[in-house]
PDB file of N, CA and C in Angstrom:
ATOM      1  N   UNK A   1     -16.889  21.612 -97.410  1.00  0.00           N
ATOM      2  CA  UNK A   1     -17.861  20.939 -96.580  1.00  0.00           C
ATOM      3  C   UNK A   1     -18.478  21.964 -95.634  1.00  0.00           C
ATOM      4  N   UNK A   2     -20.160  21.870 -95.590  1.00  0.00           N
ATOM      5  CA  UNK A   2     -20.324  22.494 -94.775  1.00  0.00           C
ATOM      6  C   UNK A   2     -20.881  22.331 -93.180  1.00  0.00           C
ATOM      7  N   UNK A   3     -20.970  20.803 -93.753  1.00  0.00           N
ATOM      8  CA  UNK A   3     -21.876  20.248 -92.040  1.00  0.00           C
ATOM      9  C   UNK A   3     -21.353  18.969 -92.440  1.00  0.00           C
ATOM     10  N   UNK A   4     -21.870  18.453 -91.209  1.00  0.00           N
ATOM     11  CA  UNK A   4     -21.571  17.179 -91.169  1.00  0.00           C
ATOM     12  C   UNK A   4     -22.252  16.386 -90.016  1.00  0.00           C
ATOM     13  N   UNK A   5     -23.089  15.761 -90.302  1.00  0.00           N
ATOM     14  CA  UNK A   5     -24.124  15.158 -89.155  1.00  0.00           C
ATOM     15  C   UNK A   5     -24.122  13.504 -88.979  1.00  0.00           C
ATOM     16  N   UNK A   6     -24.018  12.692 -87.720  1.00  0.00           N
ATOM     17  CA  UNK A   6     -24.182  11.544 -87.431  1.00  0.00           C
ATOM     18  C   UNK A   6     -25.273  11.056 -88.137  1.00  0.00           C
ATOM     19  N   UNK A   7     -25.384  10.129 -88.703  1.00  0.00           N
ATOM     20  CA  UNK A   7     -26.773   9.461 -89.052  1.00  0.00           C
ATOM     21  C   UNK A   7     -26.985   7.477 -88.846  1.00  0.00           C
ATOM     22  N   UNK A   8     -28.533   7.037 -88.630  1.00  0.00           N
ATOM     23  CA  UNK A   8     -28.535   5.793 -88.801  1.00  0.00           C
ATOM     24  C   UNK A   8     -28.815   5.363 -90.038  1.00  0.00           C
ATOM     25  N   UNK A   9     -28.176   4.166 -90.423  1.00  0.00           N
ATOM     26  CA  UNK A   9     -28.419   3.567 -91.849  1.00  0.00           C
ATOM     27  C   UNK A   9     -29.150   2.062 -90.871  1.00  0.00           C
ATOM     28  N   UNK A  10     -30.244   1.896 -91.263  1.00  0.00           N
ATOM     29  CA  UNK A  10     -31.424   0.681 -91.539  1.00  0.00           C
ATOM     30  C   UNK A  10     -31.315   0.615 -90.164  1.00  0.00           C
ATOM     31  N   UNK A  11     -31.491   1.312 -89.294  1.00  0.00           N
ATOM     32  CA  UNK A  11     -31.667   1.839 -87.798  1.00  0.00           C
ATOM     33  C   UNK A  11     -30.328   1.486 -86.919  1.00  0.00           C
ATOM     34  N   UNK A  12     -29.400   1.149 -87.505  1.00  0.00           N
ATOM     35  CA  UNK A  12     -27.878   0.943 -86.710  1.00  0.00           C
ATOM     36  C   UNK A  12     -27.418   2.209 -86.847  1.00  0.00           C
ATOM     37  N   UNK A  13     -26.669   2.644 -85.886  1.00  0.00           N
ATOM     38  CA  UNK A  13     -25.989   4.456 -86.113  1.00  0.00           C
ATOM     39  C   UNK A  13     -24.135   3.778 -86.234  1.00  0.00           C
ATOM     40  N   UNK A  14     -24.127   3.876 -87.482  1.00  0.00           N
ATOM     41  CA  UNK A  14     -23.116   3.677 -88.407  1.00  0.00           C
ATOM     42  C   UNK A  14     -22.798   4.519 -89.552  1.00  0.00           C
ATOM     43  N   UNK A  15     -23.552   5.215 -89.915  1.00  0.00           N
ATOM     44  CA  UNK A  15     -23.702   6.370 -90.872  1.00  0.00           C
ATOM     45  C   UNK A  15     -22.985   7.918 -90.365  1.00  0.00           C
ATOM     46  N   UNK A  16     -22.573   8.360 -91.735  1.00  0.00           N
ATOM     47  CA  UNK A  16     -21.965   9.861 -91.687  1.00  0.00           C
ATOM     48  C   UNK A  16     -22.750  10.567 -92.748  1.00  0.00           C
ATOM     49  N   UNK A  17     -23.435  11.519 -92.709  1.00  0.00           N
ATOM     50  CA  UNK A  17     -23.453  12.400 -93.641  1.00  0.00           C
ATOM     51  C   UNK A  17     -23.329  13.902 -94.598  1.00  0.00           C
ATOM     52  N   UNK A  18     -22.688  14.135 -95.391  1.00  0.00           N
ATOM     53  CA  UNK A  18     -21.412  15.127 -95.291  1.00  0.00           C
ATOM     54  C   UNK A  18     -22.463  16.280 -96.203  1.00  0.00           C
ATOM     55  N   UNK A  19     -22.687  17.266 -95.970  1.00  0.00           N
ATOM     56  CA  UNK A  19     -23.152  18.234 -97.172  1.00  0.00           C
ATOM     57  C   UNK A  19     -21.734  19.109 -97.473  1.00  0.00           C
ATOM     58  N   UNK A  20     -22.117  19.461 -98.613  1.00  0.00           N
ATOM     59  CA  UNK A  20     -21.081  20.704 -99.398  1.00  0.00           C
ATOM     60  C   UNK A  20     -21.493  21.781 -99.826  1.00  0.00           C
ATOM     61  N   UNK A  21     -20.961  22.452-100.048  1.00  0.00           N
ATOM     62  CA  UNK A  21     -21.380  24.019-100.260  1.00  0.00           C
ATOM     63  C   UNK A  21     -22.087  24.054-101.510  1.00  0.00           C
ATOM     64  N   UNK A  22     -21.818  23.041-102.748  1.00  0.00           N
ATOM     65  CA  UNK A  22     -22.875  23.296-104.213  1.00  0.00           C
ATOM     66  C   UNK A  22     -24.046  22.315-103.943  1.00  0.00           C
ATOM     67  N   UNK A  23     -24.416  21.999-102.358  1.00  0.00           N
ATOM     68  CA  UNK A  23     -25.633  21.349-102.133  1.00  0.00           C
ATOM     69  C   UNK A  23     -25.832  19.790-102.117  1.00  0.00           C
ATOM     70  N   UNK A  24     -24.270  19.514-102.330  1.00  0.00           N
ATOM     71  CA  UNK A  24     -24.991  17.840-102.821  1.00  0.00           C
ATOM     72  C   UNK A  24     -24.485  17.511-101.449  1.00  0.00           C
ATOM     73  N   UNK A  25     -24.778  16.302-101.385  1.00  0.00           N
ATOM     74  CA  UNK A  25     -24.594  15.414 -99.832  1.00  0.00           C
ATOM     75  C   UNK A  25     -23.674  13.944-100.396  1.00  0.00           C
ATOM     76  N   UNK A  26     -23.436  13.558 -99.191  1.00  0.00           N
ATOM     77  CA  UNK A  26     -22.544  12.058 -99.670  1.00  0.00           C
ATOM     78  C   UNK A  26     -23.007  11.677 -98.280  1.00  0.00           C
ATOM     79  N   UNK A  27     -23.692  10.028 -98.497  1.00  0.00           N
ATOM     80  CA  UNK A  27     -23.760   9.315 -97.146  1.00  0.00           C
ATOM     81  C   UNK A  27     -22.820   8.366 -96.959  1.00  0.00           C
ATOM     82  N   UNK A  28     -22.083   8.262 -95.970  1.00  0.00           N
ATOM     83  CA  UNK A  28     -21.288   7.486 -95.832  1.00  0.00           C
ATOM     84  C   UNK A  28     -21.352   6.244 -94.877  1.00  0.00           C
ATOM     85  N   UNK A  29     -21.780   4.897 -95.127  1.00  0.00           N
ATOM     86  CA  UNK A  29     -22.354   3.669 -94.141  1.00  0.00           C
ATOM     87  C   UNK A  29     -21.078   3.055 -93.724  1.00  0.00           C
ATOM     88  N   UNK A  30     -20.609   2.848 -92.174  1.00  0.00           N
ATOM     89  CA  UNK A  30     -19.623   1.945 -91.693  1.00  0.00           C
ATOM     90  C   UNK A  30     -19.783   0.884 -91.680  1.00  0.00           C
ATOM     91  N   UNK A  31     -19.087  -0.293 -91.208  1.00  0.00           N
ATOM     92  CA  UNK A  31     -19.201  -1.191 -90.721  1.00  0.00           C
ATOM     93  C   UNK A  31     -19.792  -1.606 -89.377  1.00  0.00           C
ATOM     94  N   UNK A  32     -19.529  -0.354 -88.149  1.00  0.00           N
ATOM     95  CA  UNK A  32     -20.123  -0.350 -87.464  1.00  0.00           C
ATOM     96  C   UNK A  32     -19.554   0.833 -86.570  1.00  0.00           C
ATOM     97  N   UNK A  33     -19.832   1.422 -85.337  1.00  0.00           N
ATOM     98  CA  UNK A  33     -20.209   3.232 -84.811  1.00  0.00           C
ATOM     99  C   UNK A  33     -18.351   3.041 -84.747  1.00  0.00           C
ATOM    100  N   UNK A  34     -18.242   2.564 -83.713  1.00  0.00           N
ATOM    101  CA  UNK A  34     -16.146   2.982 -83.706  1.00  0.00           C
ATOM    102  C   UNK A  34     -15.542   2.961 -84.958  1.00  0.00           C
ATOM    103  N   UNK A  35     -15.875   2.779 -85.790  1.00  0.00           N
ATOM    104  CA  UNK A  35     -15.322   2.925 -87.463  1.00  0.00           C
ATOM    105  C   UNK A  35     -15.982   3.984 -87.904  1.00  0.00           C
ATOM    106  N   UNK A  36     -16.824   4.273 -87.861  1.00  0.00           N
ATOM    107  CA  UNK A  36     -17.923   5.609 -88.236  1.00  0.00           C
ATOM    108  C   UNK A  36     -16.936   7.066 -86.883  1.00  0.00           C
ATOM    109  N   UNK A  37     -16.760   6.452 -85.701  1.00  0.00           N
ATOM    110  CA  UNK A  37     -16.452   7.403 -84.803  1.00  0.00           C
ATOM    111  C   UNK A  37     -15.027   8.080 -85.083  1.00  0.00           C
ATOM    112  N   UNK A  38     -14.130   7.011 -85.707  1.00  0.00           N
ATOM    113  CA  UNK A  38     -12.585   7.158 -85.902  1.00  0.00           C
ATOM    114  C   UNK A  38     -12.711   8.092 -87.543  1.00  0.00           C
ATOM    115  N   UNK A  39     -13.728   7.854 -87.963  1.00  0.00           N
ATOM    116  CA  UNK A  39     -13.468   8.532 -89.548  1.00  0.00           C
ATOM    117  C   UNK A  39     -13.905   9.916 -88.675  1.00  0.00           C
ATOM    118  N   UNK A  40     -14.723  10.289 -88.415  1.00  0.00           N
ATOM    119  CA  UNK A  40     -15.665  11.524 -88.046  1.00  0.00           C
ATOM    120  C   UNK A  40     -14.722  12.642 -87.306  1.00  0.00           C
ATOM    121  N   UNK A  41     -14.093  11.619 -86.016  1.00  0.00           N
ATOM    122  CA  UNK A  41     -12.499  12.509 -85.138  1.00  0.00           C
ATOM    123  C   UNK A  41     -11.713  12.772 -86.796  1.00  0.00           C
ATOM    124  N   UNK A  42     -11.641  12.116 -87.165  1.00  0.00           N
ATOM    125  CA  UNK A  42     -10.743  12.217 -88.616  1.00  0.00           C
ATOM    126  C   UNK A  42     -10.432  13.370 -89.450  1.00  0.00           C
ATOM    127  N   UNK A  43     -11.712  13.752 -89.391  1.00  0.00           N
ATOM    128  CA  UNK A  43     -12.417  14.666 -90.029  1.00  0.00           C
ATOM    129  C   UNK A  43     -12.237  15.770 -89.526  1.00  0.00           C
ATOM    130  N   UNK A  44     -13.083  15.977 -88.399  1.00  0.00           N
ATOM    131  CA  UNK A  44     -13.094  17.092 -86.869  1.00  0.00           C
ATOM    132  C   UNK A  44     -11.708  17.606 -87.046  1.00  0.00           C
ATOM    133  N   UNK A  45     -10.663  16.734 -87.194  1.00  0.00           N
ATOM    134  CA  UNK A  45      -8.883  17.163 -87.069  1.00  0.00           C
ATOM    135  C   UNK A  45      -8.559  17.792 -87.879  1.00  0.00           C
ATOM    136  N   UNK A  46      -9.041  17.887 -88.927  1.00  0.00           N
ATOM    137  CA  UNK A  46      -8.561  18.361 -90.115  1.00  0.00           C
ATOM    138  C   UNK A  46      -9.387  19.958 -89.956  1.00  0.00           C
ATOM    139  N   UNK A  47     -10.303  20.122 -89.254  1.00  0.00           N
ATOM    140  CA  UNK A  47     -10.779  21.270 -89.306  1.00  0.00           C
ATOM    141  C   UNK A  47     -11.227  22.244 -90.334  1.00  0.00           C
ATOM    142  N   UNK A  48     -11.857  21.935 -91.155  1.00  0.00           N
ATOM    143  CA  UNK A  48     -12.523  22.000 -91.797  1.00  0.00           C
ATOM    144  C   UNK A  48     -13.019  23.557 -91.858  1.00  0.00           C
ATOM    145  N   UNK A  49     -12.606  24.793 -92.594  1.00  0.00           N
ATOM    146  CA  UNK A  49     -13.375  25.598 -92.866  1.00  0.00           C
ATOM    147  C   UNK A  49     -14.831  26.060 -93.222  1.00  0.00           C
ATOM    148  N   UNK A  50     -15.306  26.685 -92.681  1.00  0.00           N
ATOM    149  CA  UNK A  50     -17.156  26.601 -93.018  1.00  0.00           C
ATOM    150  C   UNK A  50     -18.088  25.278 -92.086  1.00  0.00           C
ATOM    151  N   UNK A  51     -17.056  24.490 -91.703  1.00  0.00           N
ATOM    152  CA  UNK A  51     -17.884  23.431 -91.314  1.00  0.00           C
ATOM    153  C   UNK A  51     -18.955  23.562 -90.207  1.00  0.00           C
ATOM    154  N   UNK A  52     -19.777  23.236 -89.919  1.00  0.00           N
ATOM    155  CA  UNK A  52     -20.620  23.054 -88.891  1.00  0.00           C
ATOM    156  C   UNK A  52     -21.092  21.740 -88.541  1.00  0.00           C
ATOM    157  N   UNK A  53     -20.604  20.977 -87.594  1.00  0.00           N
ATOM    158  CA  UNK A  53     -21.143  20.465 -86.808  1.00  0.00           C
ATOM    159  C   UNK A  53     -21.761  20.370 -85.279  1.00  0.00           C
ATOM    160  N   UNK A  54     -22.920  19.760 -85.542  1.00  0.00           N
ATOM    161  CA  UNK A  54     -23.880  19.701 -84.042  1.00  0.00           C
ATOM    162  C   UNK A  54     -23.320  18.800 -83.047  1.00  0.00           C
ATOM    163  N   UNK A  55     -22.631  17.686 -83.602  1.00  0.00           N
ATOM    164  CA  UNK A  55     -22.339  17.111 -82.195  1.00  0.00           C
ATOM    165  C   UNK A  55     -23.625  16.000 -81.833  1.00  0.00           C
ATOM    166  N   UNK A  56     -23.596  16.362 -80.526  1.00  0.00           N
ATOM    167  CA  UNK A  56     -24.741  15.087 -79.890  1.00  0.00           C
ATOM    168  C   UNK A  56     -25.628  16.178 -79.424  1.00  0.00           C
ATOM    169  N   UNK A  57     -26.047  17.552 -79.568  1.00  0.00           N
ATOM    170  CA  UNK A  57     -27.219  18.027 -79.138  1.00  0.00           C
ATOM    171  C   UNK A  57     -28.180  17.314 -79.621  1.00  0.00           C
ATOM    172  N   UNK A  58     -29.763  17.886 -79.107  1.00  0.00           N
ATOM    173  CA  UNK A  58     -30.689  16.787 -79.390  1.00  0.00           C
ATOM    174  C   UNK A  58     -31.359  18.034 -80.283  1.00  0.00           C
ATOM    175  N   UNK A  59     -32.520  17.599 -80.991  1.00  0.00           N
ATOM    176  CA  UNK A  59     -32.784  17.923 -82.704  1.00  0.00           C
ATOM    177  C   UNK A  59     -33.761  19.376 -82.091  1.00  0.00           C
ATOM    178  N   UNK A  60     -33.973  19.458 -80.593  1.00  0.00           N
ATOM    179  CA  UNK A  60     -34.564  20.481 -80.144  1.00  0.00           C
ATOM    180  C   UNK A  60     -33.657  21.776 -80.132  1.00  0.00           C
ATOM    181  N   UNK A  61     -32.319  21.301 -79.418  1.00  0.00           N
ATOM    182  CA  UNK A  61     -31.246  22.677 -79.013  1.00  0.00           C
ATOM    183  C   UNK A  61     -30.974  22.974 -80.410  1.00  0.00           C
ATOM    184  N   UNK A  62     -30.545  21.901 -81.691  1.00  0.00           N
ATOM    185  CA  UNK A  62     -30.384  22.160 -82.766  1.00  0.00           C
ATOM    186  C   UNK A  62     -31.358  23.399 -83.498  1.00  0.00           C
ATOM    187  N   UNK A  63     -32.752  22.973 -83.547  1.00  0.00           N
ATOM    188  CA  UNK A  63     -33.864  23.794 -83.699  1.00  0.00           C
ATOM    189  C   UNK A  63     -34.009  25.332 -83.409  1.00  0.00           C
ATOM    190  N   UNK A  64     -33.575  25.320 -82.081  1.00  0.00           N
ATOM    191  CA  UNK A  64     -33.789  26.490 -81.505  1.00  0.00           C
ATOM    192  C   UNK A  64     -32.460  27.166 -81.812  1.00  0.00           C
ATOM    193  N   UNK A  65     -31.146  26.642 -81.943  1.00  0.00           N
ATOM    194  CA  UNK A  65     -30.259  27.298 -82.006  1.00  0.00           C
ATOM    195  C   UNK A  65     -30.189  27.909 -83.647  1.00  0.00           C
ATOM    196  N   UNK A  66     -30.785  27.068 -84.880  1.00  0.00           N
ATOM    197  CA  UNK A  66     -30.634  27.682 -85.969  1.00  0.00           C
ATOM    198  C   UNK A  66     -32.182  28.866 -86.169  1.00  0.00           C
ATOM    199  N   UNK A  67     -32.597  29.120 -85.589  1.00  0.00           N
ATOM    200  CA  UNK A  67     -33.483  30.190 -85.306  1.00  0.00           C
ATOM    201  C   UNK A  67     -34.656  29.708 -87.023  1.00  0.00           C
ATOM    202  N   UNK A  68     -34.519  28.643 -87.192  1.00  0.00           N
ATOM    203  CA  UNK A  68     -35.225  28.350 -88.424  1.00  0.00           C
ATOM    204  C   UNK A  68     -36.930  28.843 -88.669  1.00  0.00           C
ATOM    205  N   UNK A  69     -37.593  28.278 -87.137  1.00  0.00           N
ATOM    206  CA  UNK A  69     -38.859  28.535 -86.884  1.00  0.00           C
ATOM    207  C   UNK A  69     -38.950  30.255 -87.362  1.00  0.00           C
ATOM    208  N   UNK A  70     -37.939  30.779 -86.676  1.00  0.00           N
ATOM    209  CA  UNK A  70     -38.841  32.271 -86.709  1.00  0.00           C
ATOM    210  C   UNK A  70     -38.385  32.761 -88.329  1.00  0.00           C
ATOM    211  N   UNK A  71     -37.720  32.331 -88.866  1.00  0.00           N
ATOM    212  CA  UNK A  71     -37.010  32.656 -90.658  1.00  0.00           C
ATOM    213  C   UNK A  71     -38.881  32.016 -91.511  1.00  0.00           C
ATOM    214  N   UNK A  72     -38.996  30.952 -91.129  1.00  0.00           N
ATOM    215  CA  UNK A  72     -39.889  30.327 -91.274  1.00  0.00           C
ATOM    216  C   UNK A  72     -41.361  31.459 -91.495  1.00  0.00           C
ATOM    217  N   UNK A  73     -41.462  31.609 -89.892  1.00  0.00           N
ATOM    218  CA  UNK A  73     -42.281  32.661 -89.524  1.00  0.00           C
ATOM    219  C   UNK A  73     -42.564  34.160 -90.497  1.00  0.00           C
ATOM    220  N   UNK A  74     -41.321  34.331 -90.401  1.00  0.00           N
ATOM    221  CA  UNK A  74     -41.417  35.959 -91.481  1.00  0.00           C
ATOM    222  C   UNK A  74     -41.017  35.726 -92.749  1.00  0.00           C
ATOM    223  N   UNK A  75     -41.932  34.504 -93.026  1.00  0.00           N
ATOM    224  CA  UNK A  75     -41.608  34.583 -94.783  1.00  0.00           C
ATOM    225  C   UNK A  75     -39.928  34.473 -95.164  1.00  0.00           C
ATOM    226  N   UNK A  76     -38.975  34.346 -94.508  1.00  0.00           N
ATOM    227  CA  UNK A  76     -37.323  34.324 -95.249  1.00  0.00           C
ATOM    228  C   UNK A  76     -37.562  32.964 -95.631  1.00  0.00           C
ATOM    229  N   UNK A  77     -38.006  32.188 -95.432  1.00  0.00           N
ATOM    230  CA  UNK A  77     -37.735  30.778 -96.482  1.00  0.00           C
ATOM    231  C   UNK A  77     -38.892  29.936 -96.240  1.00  0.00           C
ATOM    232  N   UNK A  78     -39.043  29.243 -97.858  1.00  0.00           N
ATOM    233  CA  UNK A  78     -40.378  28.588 -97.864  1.00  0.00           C
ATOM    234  C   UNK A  78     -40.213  27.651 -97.587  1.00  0.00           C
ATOM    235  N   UNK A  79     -42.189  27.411 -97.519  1.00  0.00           N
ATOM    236  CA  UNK A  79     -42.558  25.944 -96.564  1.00  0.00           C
ATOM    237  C   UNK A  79     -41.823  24.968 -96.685  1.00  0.00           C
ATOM    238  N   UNK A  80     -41.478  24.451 -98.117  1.00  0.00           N
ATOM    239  CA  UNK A  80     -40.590  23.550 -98.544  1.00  0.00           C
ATOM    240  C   UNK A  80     -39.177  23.477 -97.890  1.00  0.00           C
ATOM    241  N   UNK A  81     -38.559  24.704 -97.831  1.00  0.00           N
ATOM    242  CA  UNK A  81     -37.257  24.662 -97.429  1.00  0.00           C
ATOM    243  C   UNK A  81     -37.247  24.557 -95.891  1.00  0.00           C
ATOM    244  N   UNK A  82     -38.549  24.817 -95.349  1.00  0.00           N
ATOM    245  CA  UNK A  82     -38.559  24.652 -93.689  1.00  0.00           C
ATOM    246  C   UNK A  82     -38.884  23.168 -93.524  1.00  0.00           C
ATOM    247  N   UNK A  83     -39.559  22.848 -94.078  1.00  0.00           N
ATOM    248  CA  UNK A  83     -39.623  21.006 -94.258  1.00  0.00           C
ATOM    249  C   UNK A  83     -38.419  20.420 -94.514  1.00  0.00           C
ATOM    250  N   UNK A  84     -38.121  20.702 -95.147  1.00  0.00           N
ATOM    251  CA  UNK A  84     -36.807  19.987 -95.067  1.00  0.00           C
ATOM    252  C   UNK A  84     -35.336  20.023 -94.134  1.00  0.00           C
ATOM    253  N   UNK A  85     -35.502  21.335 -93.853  1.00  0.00           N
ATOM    254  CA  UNK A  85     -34.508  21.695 -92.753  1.00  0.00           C
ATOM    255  C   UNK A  85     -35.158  20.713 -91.917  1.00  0.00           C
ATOM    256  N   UNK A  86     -36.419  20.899 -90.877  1.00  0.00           N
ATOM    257  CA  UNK A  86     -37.233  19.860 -90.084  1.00  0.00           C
ATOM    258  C   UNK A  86     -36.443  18.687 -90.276  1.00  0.00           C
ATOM    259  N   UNK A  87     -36.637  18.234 -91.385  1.00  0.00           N
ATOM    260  CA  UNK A  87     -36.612  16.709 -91.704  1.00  0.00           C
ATOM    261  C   UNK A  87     -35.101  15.920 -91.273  1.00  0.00           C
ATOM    262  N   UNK A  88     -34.247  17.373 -91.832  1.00  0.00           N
ATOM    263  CA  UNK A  88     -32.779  16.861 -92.038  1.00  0.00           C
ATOM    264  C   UNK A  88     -32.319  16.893 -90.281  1.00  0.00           C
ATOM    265  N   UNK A  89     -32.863  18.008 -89.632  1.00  0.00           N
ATOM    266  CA  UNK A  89     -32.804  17.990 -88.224  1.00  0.00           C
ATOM    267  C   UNK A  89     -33.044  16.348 -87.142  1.00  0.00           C
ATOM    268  N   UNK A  90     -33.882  16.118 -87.858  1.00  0.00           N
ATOM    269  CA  UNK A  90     -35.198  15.078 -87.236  1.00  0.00           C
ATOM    270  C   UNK A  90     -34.089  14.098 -87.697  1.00  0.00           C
ATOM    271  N   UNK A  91     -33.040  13.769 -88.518  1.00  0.00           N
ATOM    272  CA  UNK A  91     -32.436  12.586 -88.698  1.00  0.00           C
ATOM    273  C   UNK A  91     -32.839  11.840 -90.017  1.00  0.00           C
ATOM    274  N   UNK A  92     -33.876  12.626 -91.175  1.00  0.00           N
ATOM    275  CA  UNK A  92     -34.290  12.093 -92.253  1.00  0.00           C
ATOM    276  C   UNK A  92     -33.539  12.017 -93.092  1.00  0.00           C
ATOM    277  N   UNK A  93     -33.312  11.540 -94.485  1.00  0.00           N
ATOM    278  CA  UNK A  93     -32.391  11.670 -95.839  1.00  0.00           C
ATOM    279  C   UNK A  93     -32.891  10.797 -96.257  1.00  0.00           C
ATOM    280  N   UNK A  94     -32.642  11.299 -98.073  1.00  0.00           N
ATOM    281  CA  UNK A  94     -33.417  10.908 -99.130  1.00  0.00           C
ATOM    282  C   UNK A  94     -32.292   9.760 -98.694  1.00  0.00           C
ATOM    283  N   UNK A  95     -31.089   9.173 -98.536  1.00  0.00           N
ATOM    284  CA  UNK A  95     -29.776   8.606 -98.565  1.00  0.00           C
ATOM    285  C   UNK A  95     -30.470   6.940 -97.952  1.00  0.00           C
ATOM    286  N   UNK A  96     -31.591   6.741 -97.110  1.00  0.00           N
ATOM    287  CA  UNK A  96     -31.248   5.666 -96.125  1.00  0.00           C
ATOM    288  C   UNK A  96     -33.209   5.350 -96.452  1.00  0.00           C
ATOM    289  N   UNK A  97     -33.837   4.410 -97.090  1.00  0.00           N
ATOM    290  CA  UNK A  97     -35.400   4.911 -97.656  1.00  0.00           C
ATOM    291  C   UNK A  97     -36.273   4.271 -96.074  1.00  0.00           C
ATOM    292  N   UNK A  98     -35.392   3.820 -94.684  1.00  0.00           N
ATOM    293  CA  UNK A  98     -35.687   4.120 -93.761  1.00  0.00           C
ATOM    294  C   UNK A  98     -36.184   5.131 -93.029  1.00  0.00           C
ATOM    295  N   UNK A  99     -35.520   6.279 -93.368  1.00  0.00           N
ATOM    296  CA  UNK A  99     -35.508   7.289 -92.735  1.00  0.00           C
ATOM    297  C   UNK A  99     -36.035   8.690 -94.172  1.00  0.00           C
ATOM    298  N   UNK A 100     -36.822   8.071 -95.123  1.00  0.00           N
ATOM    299  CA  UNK A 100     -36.968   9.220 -96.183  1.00  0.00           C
ATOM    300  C   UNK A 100     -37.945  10.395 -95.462  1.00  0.00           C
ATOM    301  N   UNK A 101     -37.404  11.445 -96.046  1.00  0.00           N
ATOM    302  CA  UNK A 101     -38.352  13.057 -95.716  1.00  0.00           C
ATOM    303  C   UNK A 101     -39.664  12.683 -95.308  1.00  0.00           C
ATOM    304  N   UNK A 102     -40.274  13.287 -94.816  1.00  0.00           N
ATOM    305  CA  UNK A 102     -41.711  12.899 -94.476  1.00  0.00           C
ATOM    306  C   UNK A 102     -42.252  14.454 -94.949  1.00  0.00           C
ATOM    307  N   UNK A 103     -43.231  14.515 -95.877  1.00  0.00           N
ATOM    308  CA  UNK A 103     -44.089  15.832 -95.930  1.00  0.00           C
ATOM    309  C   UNK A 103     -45.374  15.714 -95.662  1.00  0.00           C
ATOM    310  N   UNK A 104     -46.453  16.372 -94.833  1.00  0.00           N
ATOM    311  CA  UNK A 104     -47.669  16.489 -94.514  1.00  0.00           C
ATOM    312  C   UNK A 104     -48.310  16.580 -96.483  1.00  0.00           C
ATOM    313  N   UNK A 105     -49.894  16.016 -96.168  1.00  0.00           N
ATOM    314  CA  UNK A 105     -50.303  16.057 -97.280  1.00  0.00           C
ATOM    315  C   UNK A 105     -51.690  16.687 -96.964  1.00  0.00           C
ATOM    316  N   UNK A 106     -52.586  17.726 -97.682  1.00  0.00           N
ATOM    317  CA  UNK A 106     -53.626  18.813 -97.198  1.00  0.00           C
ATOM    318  C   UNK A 106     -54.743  17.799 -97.965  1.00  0.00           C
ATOM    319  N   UNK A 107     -55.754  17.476 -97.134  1.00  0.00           N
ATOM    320  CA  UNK A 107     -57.103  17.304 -97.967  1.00  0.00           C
ATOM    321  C   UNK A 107     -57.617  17.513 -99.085  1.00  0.00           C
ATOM    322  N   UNK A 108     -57.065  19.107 -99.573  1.00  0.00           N
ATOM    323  CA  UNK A 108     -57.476  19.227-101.002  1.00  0.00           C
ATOM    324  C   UNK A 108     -56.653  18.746-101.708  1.00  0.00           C
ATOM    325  N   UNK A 109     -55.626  18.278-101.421  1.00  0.00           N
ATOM    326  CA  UNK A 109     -54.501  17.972-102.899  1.00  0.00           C
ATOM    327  C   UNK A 109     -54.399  16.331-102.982  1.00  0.00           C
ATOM    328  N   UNK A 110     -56.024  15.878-102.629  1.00  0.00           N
ATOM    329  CA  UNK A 110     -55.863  14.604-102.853  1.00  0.00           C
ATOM    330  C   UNK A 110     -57.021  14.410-103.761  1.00  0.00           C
TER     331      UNK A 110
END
């Protein structure tokens, strides 16, 4: 596992969602946040190698702390992959069709 981020499912924050190192994700929906909170400490305990979690920073300190913008900036990763980092920051996933990716769309490609 390599992260692990709070999420809302159908705008209740009851949701977990876990990425892994070969990329795939698992969303996980509670019953409701102290059942979501007791799995998550659960988790946290076990300590987890590689893991990264944010915690309750807000999607700005997150931002600034993964230095994404400026990777962004000098060409290390494309538009696509900066959109989506964005997205996953921002609280999006393909997982919840509440909250799906949002991508800008250009005038000509319509």
């Amino acid at each position: 596992m390599t992260q692990i981020q709070l999420k809302r499912f159908l705008l209740r924050r009851t949701a977990i969602e876990l990425f892994l190192k070969d990329s795939t994700n698992y969303f996980l929906n509670f019953a409701n946040g102290t059942e979501r909170n007791q799995v998550l400490r659960a988790i946290l305990q076990q300590r987890p190698r590689h893991l990264r979690y944010t915690g309750e920073k807000t999607p700005g300190d997150v931002l600034r702390k993964s230095k994404l913008t400026e990777k962004w900036q000098k060409r290390q990763i494309s538009n696509f992959d900066y959109l989506m980092a964005l997205n996953t920051i921002a609280g999006r996933t393909y997982n919840d069709l509440t909250q799906y990716p949002v991508f800008p769309w250009g005038m000509n490609e319509i």
